[in-house]
Protein backbone atom coordinates (compact mmCIF):
# COMPACT_ATOMS: atom_id res chain seq x y z
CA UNK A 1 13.92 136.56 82.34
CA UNK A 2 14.88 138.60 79.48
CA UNK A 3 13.94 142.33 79.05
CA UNK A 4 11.97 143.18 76.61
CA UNK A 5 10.01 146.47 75.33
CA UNK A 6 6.44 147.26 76.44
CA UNK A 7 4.01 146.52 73.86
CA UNK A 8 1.79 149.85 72.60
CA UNK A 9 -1.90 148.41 73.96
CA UNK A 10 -3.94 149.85 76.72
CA UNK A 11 -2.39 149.27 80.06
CA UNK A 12 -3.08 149.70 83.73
CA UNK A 13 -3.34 153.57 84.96
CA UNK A 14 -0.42 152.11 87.58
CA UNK A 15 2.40 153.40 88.96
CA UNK A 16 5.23 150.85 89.95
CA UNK A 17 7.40 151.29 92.94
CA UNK A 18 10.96 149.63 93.30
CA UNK A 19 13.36 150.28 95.98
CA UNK A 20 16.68 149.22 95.25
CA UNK A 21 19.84 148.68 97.70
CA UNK A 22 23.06 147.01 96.04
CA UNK A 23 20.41 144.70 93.42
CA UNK A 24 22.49 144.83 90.27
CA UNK A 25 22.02 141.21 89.73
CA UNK A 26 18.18 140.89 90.30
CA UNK A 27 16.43 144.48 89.43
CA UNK A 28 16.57 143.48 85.13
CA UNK A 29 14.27 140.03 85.88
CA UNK A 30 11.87 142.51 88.14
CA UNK A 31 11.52 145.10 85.68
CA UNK A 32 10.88 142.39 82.59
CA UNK A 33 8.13 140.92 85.05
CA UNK A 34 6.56 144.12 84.82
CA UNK A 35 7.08 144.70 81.27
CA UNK A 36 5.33 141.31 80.77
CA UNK A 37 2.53 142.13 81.96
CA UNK A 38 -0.82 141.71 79.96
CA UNK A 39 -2.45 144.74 81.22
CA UNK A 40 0.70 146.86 81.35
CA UNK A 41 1.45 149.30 84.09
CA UNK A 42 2.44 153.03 82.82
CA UNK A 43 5.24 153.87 84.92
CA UNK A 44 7.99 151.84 86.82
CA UNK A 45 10.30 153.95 89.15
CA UNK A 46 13.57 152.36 90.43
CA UNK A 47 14.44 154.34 93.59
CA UNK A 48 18.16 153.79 94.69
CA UNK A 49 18.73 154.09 97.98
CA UNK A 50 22.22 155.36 97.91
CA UNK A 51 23.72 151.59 97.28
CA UNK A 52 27.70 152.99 97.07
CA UNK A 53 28.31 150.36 94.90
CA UNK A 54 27.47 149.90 90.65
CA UNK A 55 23.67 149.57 91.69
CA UNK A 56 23.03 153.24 89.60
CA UNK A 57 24.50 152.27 86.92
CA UNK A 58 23.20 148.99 86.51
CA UNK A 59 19.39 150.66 87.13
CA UNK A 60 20.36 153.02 83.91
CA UNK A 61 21.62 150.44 81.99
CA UNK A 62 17.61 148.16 82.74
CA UNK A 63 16.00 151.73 81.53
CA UNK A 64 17.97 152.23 78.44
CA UNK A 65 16.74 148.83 77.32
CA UNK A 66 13.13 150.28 77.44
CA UNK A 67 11.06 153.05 75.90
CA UNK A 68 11.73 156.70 77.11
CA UNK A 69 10.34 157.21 79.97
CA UNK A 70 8.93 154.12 80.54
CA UNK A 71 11.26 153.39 83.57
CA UNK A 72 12.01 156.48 85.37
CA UNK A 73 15.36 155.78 87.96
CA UNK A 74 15.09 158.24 90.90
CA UNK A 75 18.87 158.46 93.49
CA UNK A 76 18.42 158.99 96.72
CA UNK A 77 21.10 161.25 98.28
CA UNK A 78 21.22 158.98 101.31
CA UNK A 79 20.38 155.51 102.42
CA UNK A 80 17.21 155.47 104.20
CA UNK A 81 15.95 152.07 104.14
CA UNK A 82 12.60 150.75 102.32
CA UNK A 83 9.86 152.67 104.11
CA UNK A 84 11.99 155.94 102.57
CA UNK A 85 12.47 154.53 99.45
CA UNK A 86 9.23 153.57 98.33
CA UNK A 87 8.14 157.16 99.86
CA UNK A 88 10.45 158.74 97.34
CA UNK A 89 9.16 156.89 94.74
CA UNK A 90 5.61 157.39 95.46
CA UNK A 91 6.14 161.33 95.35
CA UNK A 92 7.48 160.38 91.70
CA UNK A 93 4.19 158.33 90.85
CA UNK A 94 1.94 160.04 88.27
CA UNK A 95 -0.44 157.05 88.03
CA UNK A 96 -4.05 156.92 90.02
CA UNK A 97 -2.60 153.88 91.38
CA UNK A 98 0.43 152.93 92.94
CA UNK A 99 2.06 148.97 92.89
CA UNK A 100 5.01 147.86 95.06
CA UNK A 101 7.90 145.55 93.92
CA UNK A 102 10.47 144.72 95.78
CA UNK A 103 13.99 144.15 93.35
CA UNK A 104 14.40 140.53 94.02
CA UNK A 105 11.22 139.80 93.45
CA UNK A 106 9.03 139.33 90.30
CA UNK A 107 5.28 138.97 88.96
CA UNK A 108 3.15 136.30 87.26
CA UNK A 109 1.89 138.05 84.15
CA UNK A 110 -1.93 138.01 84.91
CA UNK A 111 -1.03 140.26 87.94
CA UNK A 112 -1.69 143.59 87.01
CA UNK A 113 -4.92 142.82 84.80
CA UNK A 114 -6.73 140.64 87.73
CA UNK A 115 -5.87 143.37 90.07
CA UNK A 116 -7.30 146.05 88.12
CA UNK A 117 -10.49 144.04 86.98
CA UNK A 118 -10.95 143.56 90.87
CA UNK A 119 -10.78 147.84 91.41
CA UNK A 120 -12.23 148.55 88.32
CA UNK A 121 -15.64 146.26 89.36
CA UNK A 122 -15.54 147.91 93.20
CA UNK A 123 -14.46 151.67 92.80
CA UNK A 124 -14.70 151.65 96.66
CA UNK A 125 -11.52 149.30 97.39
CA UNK A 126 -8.54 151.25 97.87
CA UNK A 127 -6.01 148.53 98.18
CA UNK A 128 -6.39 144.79 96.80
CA UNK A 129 -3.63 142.18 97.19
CA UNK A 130 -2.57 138.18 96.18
CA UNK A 131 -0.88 135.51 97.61
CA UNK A 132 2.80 135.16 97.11
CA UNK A 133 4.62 132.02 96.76
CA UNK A 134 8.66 130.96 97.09
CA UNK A 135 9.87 129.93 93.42
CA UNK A 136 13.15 129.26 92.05
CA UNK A 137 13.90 132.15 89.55
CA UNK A 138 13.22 131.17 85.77
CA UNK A 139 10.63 128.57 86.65
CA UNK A 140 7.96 129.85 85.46
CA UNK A 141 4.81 131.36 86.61
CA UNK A 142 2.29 129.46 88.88
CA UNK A 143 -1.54 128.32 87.22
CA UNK A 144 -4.18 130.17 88.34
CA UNK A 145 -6.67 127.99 89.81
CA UNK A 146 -9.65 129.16 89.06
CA UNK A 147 -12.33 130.03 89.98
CA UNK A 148 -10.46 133.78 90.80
CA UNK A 149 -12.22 135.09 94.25
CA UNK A 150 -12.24 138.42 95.70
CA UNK A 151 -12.22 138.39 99.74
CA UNK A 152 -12.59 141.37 101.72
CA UNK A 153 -9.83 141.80 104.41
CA UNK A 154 -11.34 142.91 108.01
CA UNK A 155 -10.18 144.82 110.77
CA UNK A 156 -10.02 141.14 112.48
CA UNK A 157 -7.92 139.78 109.87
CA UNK A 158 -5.59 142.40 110.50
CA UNK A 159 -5.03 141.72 114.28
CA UNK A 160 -3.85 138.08 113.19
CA UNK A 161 -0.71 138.76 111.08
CA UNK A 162 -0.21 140.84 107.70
CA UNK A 163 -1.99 139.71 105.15
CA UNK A 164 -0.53 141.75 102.45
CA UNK A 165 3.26 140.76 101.36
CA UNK A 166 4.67 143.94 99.75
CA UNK A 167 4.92 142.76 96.17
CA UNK A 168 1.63 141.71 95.88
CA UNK A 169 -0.06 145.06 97.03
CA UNK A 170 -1.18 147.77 94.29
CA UNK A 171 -3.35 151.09 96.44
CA UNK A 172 -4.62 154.51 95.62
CA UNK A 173 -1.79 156.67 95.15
CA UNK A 174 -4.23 159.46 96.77
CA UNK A 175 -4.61 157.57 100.10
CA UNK A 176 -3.51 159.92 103.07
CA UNK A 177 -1.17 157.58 104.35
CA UNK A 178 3.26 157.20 103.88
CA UNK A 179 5.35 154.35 105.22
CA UNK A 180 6.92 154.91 108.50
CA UNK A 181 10.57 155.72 107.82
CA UNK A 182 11.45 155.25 111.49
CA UNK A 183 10.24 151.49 111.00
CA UNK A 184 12.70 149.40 108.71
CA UNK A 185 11.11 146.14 109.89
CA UNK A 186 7.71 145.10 109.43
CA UNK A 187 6.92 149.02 108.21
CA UNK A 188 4.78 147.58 105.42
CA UNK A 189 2.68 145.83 107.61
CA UNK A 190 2.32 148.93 109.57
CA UNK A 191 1.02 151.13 106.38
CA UNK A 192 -1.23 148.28 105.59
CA UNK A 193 -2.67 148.33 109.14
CA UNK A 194 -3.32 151.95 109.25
CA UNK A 195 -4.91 151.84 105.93
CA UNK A 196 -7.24 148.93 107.29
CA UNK A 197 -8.19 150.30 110.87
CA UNK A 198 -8.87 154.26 109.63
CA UNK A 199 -11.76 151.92 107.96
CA UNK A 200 -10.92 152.00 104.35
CA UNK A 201 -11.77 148.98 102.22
CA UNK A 202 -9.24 146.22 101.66
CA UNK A 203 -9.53 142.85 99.67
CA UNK A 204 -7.01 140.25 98.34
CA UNK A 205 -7.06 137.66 95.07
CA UNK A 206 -6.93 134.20 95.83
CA UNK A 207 -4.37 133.57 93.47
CA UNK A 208 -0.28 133.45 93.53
CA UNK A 209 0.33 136.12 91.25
CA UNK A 210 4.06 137.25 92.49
CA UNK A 211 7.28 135.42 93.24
CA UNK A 212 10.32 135.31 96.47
CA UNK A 213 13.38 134.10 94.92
CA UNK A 214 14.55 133.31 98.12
CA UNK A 215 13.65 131.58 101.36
CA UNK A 216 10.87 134.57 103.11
CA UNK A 217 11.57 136.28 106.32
CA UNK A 218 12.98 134.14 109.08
CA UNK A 219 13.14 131.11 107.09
CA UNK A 220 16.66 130.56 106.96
CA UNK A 221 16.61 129.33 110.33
CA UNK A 222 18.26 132.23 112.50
CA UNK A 223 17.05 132.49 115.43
CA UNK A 224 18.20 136.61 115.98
CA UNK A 225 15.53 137.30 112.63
CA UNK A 226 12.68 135.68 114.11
CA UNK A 227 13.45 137.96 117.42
CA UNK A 228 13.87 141.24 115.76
CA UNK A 229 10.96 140.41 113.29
CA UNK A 230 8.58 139.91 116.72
CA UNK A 231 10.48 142.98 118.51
CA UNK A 232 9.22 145.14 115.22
CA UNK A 233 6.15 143.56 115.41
CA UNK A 234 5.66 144.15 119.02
CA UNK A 235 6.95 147.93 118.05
CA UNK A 236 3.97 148.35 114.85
CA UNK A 237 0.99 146.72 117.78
CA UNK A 238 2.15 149.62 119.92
CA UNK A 239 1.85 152.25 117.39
CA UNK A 240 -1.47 151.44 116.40
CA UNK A 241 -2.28 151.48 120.09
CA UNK A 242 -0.46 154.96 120.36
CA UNK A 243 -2.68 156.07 117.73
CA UNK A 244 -6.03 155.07 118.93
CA UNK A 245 -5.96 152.75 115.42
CA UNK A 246 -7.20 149.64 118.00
CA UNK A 247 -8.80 149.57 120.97
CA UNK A 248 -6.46 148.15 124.31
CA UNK A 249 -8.72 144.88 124.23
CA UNK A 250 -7.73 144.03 120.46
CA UNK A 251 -4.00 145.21 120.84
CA UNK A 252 -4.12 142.83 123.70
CA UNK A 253 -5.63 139.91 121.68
CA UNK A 254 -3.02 140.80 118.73
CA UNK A 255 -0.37 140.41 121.40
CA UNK A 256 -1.33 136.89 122.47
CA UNK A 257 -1.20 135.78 118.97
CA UNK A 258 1.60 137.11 118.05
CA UNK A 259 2.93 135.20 121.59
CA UNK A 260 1.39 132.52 120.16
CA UNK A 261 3.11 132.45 116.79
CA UNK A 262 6.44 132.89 117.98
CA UNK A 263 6.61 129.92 120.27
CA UNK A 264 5.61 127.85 117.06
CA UNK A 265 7.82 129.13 114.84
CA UNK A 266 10.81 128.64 117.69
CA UNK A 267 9.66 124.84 117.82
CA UNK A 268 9.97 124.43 114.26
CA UNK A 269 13.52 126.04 114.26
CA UNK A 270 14.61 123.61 117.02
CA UNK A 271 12.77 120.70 114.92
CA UNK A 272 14.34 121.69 111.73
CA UNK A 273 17.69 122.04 113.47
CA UNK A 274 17.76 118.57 115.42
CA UNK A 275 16.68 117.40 111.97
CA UNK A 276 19.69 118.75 110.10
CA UNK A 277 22.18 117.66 112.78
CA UNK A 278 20.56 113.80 112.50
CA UNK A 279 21.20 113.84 108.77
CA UNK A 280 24.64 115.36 108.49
């Protein structure tokens, strides 16, 4: 995706966060994803997180290619991980509203506008999200299939698995609330969770308006990522629980299904690896 200046319309009071660890290759599609946006967001800070390597340089070189100012690069003195990251860019933001991108990642272009029709129409959400879909890079965005729906996210719907994936979520940049820098698994999920059960209001579009490049967590078949995504997972449940976030009777239900989930997803590694050995 070629970068390409902002256009001077009316954009999104939106801040956009990007960590960025050794992403030279991938970080100029990301920004131009945000730069194509039809409601366009005002600020997009590229935090990196001490990569050692031409990463700096390479972040620079995307925010030359803009307007002043437009892409603000922030260097972390050390490497922190994600959950510090996006906190450092977040003290940075100057928007009401904060979006997360993650540097390998991009946007559909109808993102940021049917995001902020959705808070602009219910000034009581504080955090909407979208599906996300796995798309080879330069294919093109995904159709919206219409008609687009607003759904309110629970504190249920929160005990099943995280419903938010990090590119797709935009929040109040005022919300009381960091990401756990002790957590560098699952610490999204976590922040989404605490948001959710300290009772503030949550939705998500029912549209794929962002993009993996690659396969998602755990699908590349190794066992060890499936183990220490359930370890974090079993980590965030107990935090919540530590917190008096959830009650012992749903922590114990969110247990189960997370129990639940991993035994199925271990049966489909063994599946897809018996299948692999048949056909080579």
């Amino acid at each position: 995706m070629k970068p390409h200046p902002p256009p001077d319309s009316a954009g999104a009071p939106v801040s956009v966060v990007i960590p960025c660890y050794r992403c030279a290759d991938t970080i100029a599609d990301s920004v131009a994803s945000a730069a194509a946006q039809t409601r366009l967001p005002a600020q997009v800070i590229l935090v990196d997180d001490a990569s050692g390597d031409g990463t700096l340089d390479a972040l620079h070189t995307v925010a030359a290619t803009y307007p002043p100012g437009w892409v603000v690069v922030v260097a972390a003195p050390v490497n922190g991980g994600p959950s510090r990251a996006r906190n450092l860019g977040w003290e940075h933001a100057t928007q009401p509203y904060i979006a997360f991108l993650d540097a390998d990642d991009t946007w559909a272009p109808r993102k940021m506008e049917l995001q902020m029709d959705a808070l602009e129409a219910d000034p009581g959400l504080v955090l909407i999200a979208h599906r996300m879909a796995v798309r080879e890079r330069g294919a093109g965005p995904v159709p919206l299939r219409p008609p687009v729906r607003v759904t309110a996210i629970g504190r249920r719907r929160f005990l099943l698995n995280n419903p938010f994936p990090t590119a797709s979520v935009v929040l109040r940049r005022d919300l009381p609330f960091r990401f756990n820098e002790r957590f560098r698994r699952v610490e999204d999920f976590l922040l989404w969770a605490e948001i959710g059960f300290s009772g503030y209001r949550c939705a998500k579009l029912n549209q794929v308006l962002a993009y993996w490049h690659k396969p998602t967590y755990g699908a590349g078949g190794l066992t060890a990522d499936l183990d220490a995504m359930h370890r974090a997972g079993r980590e965030v449940r107990h935090e919540l629980l530590r917190r008096g976030l959830v009650t012992p009777a749903e922590h114990w239900f969110a247990r189960s299904v997370g129990i639940v989930r991993r035994t199925r997803r271990r049966l489909l590694l063994a599946m897809r690896s018996r299948q692999t050995g048949v056909a080579s």
